[in-house]
Protein backbone atom coordinates (compact mmCIF):
# COMPACT_ATOMS: atom_id res chain seq x y z
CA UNK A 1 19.42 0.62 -26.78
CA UNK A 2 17.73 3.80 -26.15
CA UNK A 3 14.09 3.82 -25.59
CA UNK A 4 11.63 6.76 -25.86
CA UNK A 5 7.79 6.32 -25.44
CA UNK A 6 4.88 7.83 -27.62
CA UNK A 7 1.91 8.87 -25.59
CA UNK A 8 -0.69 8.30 -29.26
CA UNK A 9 -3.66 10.85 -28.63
CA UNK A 10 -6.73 11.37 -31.04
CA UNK A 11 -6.17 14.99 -30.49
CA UNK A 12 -8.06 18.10 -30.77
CA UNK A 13 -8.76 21.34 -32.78
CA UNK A 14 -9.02 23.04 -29.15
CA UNK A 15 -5.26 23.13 -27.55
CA UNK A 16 -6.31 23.36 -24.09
CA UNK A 17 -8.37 19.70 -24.89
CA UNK A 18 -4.93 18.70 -25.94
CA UNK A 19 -3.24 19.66 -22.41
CA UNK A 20 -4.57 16.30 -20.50
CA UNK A 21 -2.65 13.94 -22.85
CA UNK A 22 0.39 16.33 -22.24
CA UNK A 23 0.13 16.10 -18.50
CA UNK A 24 -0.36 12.53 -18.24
CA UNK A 25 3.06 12.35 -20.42
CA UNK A 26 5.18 14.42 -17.38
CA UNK A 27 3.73 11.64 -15.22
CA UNK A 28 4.64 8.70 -16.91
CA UNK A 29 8.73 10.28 -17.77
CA UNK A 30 8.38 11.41 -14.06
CA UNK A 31 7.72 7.43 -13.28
CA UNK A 32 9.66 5.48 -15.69
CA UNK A 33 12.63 7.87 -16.41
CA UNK A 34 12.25 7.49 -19.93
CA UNK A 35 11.78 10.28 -22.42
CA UNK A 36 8.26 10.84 -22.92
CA UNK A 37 5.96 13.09 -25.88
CA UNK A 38 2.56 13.23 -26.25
CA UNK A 39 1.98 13.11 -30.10
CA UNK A 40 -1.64 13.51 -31.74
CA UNK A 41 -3.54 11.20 -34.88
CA UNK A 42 -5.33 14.07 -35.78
CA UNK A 43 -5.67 18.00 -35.02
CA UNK A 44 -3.07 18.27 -32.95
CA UNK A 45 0.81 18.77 -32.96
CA UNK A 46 3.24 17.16 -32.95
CA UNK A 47 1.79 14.20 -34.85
CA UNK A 48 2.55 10.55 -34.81
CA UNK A 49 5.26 11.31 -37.74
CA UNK A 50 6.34 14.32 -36.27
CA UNK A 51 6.96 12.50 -32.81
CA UNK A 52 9.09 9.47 -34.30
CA UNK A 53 11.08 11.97 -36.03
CA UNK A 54 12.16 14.38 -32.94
CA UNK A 55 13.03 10.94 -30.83
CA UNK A 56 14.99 8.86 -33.88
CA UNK A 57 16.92 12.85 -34.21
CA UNK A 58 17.79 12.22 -30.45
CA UNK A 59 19.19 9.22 -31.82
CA UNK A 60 17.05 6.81 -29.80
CA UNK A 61 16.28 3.42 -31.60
CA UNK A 62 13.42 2.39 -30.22
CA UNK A 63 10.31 3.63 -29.45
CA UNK A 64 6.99 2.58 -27.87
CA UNK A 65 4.02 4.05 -28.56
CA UNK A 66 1.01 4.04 -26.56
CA UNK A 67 -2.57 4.84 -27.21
CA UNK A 68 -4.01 6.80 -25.20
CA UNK A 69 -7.80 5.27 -26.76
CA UNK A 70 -10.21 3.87 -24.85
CA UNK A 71 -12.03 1.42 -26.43
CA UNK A 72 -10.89 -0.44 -29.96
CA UNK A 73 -12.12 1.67 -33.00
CA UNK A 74 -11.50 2.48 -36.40
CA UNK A 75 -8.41 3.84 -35.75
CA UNK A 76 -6.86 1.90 -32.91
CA UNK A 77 -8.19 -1.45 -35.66
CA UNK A 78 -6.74 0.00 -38.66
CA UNK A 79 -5.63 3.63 -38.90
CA UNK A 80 -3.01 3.46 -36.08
CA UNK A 81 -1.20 0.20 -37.18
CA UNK A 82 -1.05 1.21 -40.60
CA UNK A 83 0.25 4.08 -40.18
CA UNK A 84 2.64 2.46 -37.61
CA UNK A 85 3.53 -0.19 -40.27
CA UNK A 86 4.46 3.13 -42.92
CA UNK A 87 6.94 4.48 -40.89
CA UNK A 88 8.51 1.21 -39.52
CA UNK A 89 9.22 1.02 -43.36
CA UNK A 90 10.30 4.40 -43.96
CA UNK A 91 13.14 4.25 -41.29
CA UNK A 92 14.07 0.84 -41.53
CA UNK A 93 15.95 -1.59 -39.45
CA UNK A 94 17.78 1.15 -37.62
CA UNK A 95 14.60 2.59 -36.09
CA UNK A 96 12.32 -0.29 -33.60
CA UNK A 97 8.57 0.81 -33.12
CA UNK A 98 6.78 -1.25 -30.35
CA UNK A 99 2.78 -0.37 -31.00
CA UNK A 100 1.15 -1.92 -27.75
CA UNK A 101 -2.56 -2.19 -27.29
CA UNK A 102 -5.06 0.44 -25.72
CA UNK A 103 -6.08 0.88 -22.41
CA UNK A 104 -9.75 -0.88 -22.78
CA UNK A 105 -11.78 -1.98 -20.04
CA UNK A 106 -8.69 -2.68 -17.76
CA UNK A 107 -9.68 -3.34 -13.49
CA UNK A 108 -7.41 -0.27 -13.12
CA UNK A 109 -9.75 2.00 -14.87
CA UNK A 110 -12.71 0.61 -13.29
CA UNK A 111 -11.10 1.47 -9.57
CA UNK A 112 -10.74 5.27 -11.45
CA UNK A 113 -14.70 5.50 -12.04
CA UNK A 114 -14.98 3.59 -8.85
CA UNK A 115 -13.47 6.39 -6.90
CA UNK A 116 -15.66 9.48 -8.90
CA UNK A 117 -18.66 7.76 -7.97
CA UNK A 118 -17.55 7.71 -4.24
CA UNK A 119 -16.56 11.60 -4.61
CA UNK A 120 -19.77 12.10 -5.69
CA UNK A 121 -21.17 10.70 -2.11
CA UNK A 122 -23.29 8.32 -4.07
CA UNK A 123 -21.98 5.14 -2.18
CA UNK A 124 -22.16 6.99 1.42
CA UNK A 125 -24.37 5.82 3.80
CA UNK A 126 -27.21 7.04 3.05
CA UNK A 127 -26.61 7.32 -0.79
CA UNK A 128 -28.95 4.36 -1.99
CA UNK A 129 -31.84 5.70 0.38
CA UNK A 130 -31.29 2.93 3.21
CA UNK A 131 -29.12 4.71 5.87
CA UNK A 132 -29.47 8.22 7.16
CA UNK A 133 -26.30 10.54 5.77
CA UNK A 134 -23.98 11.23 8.80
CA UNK A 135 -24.75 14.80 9.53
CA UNK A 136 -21.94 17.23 9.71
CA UNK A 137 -22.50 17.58 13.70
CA UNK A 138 -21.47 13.63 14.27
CA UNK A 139 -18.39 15.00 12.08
CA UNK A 140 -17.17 15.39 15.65
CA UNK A 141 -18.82 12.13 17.39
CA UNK A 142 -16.03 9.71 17.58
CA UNK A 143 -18.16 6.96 17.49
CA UNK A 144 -20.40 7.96 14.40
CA UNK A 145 -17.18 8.34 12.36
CA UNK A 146 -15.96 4.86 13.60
CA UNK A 147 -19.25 3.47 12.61
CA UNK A 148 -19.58 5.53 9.04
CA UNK A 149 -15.68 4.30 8.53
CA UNK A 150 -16.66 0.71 9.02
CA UNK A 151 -20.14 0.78 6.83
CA UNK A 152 -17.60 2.32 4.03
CA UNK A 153 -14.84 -0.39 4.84
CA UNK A 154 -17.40 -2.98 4.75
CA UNK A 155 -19.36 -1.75 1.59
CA UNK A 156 -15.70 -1.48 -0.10
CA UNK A 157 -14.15 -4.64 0.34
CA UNK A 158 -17.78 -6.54 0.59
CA UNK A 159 -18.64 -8.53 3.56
CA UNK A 160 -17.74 -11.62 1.64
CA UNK A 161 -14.43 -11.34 1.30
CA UNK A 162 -14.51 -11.21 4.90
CA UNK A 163 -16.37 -14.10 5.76
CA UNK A 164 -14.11 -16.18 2.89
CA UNK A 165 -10.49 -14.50 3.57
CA UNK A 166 -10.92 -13.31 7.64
CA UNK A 167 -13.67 -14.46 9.35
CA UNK A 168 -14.62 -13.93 12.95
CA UNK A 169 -11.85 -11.53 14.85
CA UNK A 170 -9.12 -11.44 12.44
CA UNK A 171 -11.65 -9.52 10.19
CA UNK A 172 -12.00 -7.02 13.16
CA UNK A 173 -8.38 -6.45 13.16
CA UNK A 174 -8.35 -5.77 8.95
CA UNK A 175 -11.16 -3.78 9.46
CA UNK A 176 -8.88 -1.58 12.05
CA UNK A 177 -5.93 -1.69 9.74
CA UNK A 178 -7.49 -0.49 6.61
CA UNK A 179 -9.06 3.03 8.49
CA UNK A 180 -5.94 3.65 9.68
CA UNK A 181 -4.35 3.37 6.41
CA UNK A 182 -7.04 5.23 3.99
CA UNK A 183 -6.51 2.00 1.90
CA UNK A 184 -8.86 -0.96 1.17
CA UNK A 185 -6.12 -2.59 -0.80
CA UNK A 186 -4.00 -3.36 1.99
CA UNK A 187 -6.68 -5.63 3.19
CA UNK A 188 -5.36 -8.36 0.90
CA UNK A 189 -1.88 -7.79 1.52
CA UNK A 190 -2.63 -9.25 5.44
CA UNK A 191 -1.48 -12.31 6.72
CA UNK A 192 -2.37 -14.12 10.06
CA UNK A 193 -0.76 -16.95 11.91
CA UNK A 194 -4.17 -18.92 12.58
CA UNK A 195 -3.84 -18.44 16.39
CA UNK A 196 -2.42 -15.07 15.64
CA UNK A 197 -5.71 -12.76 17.51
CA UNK A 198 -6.37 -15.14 20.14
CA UNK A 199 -2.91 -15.03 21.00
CA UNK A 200 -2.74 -11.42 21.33
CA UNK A 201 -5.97 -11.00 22.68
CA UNK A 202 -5.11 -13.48 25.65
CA UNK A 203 -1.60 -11.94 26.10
CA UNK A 204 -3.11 -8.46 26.84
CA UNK A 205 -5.66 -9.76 28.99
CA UNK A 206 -3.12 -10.71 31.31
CA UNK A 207 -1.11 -7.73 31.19
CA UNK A 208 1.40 -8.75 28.57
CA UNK A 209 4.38 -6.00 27.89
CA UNK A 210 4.35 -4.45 24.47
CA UNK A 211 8.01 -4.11 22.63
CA UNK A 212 7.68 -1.46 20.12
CA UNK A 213 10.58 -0.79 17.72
CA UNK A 214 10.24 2.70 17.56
CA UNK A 215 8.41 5.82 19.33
CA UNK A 216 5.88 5.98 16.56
CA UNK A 217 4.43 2.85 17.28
CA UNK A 218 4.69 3.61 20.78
CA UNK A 219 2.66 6.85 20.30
CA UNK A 220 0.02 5.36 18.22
CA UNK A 221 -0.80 2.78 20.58
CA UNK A 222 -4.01 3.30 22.88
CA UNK A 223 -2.04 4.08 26.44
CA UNK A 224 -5.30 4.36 28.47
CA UNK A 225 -6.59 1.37 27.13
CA UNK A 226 -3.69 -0.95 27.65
CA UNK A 227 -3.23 0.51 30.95
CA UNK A 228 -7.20 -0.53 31.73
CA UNK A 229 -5.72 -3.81 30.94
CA UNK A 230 -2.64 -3.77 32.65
CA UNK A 231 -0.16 -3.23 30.64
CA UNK A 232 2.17 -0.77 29.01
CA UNK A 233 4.81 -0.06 25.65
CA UNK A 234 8.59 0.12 26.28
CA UNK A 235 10.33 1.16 23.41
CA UNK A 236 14.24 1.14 24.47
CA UNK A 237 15.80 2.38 20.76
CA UNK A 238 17.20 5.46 22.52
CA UNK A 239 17.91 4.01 25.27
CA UNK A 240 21.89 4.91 26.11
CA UNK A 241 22.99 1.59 25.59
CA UNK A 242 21.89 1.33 22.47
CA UNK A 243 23.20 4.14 20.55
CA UNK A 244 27.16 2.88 21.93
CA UNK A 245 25.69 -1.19 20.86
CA UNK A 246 24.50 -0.03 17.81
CA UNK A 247 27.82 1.96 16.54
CA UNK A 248 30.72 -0.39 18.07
CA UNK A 249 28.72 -3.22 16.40
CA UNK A 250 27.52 -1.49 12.85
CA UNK A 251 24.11 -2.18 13.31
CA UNK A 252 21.29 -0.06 13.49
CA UNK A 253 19.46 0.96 16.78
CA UNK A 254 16.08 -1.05 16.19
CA UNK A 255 18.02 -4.31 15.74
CA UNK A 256 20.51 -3.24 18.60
CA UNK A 257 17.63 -2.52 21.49
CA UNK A 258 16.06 -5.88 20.55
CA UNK A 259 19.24 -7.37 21.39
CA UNK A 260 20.13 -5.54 24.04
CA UNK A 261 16.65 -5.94 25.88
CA UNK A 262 15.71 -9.52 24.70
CA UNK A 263 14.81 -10.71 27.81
CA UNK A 264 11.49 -8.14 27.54
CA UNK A 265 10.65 -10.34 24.59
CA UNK A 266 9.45 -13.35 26.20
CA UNK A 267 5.38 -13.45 26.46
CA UNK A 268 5.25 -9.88 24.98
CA UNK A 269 3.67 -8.28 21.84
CA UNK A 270 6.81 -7.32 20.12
CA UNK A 271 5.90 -4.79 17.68
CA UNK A 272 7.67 -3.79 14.65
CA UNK A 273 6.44 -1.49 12.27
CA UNK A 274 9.97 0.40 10.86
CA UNK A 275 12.99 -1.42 10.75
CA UNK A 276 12.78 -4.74 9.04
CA UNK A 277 16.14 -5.43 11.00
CA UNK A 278 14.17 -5.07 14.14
CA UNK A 279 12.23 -7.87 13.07
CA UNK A 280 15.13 -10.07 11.87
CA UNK A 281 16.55 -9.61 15.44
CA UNK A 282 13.17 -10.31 17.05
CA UNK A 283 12.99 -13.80 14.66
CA UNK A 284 16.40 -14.31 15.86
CA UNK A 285 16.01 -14.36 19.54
CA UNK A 286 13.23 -16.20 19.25
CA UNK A 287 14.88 -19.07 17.76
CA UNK A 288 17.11 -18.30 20.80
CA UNK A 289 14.18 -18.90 23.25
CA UNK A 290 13.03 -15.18 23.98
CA UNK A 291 9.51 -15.97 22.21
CA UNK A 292 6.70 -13.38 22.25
CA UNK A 293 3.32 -14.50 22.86
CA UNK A 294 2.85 -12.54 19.24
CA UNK A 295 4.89 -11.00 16.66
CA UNK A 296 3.47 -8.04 14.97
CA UNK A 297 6.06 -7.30 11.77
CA UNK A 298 4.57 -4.71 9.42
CA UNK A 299 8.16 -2.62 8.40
CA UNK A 300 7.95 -0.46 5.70
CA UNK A 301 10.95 0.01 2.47
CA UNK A 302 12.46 -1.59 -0.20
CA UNK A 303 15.33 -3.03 1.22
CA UNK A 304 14.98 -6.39 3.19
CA UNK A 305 10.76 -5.60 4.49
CA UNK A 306 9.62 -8.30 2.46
CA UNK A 307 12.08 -10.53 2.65
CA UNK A 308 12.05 -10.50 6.27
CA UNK A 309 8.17 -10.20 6.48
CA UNK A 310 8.24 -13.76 4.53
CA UNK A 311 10.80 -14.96 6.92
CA UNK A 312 8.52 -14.10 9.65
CA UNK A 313 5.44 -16.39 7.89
CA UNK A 314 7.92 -19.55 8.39
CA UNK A 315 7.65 -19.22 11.74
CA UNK A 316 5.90 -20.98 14.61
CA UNK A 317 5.09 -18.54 16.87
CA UNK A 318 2.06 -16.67 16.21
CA UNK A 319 2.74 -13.92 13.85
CA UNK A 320 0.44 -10.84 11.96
CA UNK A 321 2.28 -9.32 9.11
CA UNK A 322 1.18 -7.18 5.69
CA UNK A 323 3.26 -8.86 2.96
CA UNK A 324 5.49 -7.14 0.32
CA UNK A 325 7.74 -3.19 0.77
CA UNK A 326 4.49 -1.48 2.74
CA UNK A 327 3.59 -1.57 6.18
CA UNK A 328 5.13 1.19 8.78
CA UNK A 329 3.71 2.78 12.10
CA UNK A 330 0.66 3.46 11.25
CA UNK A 331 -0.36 -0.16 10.35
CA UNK A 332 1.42 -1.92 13.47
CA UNK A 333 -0.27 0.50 15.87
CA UNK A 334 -3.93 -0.43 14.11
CA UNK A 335 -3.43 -4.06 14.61
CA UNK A 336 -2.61 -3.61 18.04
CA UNK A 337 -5.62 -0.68 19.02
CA UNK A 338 -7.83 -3.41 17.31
CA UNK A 339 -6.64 -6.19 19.67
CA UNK A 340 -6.91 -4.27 22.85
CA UNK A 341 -10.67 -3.19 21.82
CA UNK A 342 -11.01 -6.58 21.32
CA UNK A 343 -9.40 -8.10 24.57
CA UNK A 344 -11.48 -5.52 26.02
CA UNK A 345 -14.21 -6.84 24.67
CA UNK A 346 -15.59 -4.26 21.83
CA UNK A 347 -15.40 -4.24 18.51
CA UNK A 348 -11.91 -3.63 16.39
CA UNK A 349 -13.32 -0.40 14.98
């Protein structure tokens, strides 16, 4: 059956007031690859009539419309489903309207005002009168942006969801992971193993080789600090070797240099933050006895990350992983800078 979908504006006398309801249709055809029209209840064009009859021309049979309202009123009451109910008469069986409900006071919404309030600066430190602003000198102070990242982390996500969901160091390491992302949500996407930091903090502290899956892990890692520690990143996917494994076998490179150089995996920090078959190889040979000290899985996509990721959550060696399709580089590397600060004996962030 073909589907179309009714974006139901009050509508305005103005056109340009008009042109936000219009936009907000590209985005939603752009996103569900249905055909989309914005369609007005009043002073604007096409109407709600007008839009039912351009889709049932295009001979689609059902269509879903959406108000674009607010809050419940008058019209999204009473006006809207009656006049829903009028032409669900007039076109009969052959013709399906779907009215759903409006957009009310919806979490999603709330995260929108959320974030205009932050643009505004008003939740900055400094912004309630407690803190001193971070002048636009320490803009360049390493530390002071480290320090105004983790008030804003902390203020975000609350300090209680800290002490309830990752207390102690493992909260260091989220904290870490979330900067490096831009994103608070990924916080609650995090899983630990519950020796998972002390694990990696003890393995670095004695020099412990990192396995990285690919060169941007490798290059977001902290070299001087690991090497303070001891210790140092191989990352052997373009190694010789491995492109010849890799095509005489059909298998890609990640899962072919964790083969290849399995031996590295015992008592490392095998990293994976790309190629969720790196990380099914890395599972694999350590059910063969080539066990890390810690398994860092964070590989990004839609094919096979979170299967794999939950694969790696069944396991008995310690493990850190970010549930679900994201993850990537950029995430691995944080989780790793946040245990070397640590094993070094500073904060994650």
């Amino acid at each position: 059956m073909k589907k179309g979908i009714l974006l139901l504006g009050h509508g305005s006398r103005r056109p340009a007031a008009n042109a936000g309801l219009e936009a907000l249709g590209g985005i939603v055809q752009e996103s569900l690859g249905l055909p989309t029209l914005p369609v007005f209840f009043q002073f604007g064009r096409p109407t709600l009539a007008e839009g039912v009859a351009r889709f049932a021309s295009q001979g689609i049979h059902e269509i879903i419309i959406v108000p674009v309202f607010l809050f419940p009123g008058v019209h999204l009451e009473k006006d809207v489903p009656e006049a829903v109910a009028g032409l669900a008469a007039r076109y009969g069986e052959g013709l399906k309207l779907v009215l759903t409900s409006g957009l009310g006071p919806d979490p999603r919404l709330a995260e929108i005002v959320v974030e205009r309030v932050r643009a505004a600066g008003a939740l900055l430190p400094g912004g309630d009168g407690t803190k001193a602003p971070v002048g636009a000198q320490d803009l360049n102070d390493p530390g002071a942006i480290a320090a105004r990242s983790r008030d804003l982390i902390e203020e975000y996500l609350g300090m209680e969801f800290f002490q309830r969901k990752f207390p102690g160091l493992a909260g260091e390491v989220v904290r870490r992971v979330v900067h490096a992302t831009g994103n608070p949500q990924v916080a609650s996407l995090l899983r630990f193993h519950p020796g998972a930091v002390e694990a990696g903090i003890a393995a670095l502290r004695r020099g412990a080789l990192i396995f990285a899956d690919v060169r941007m892990v490798k290059a977001g890692i902290n070299g001087r600090a690991l090497r303070e520690l001891g210790g140092r990143v191989i990352c052997p996917i373009h190694h010789p070797r491995v492109h010849s494994f890799a095509e005489e076998r059909g298998i890609t490179r990640a899962a072919a240099a964790v083969y290849l150089f399995r031996e590295q995996l015992r008592d490392c920090v095998a990293v994976v933050g790309n190629a969720p078959t790196a990380l099914a190889e890395v599972i694999r040979q350590t059910g063969q006895g080539f066990r890390p000290a810690l398994i860092i899985g964070t590989p990004v996509g839609f094919v096979g990350a979170a299967e794999v990721k939950a694969r790696l959550q069944s396991q008995q060696v310690p493990y850190l992983t970010l549930i679900g399709s994201q993850g990537g580089s950029a995430v691995a590397a944080a989780a790793v800078n946040a245990l070397i600060s640590l094993a070094q004996g500073r904060a994650g962030l």
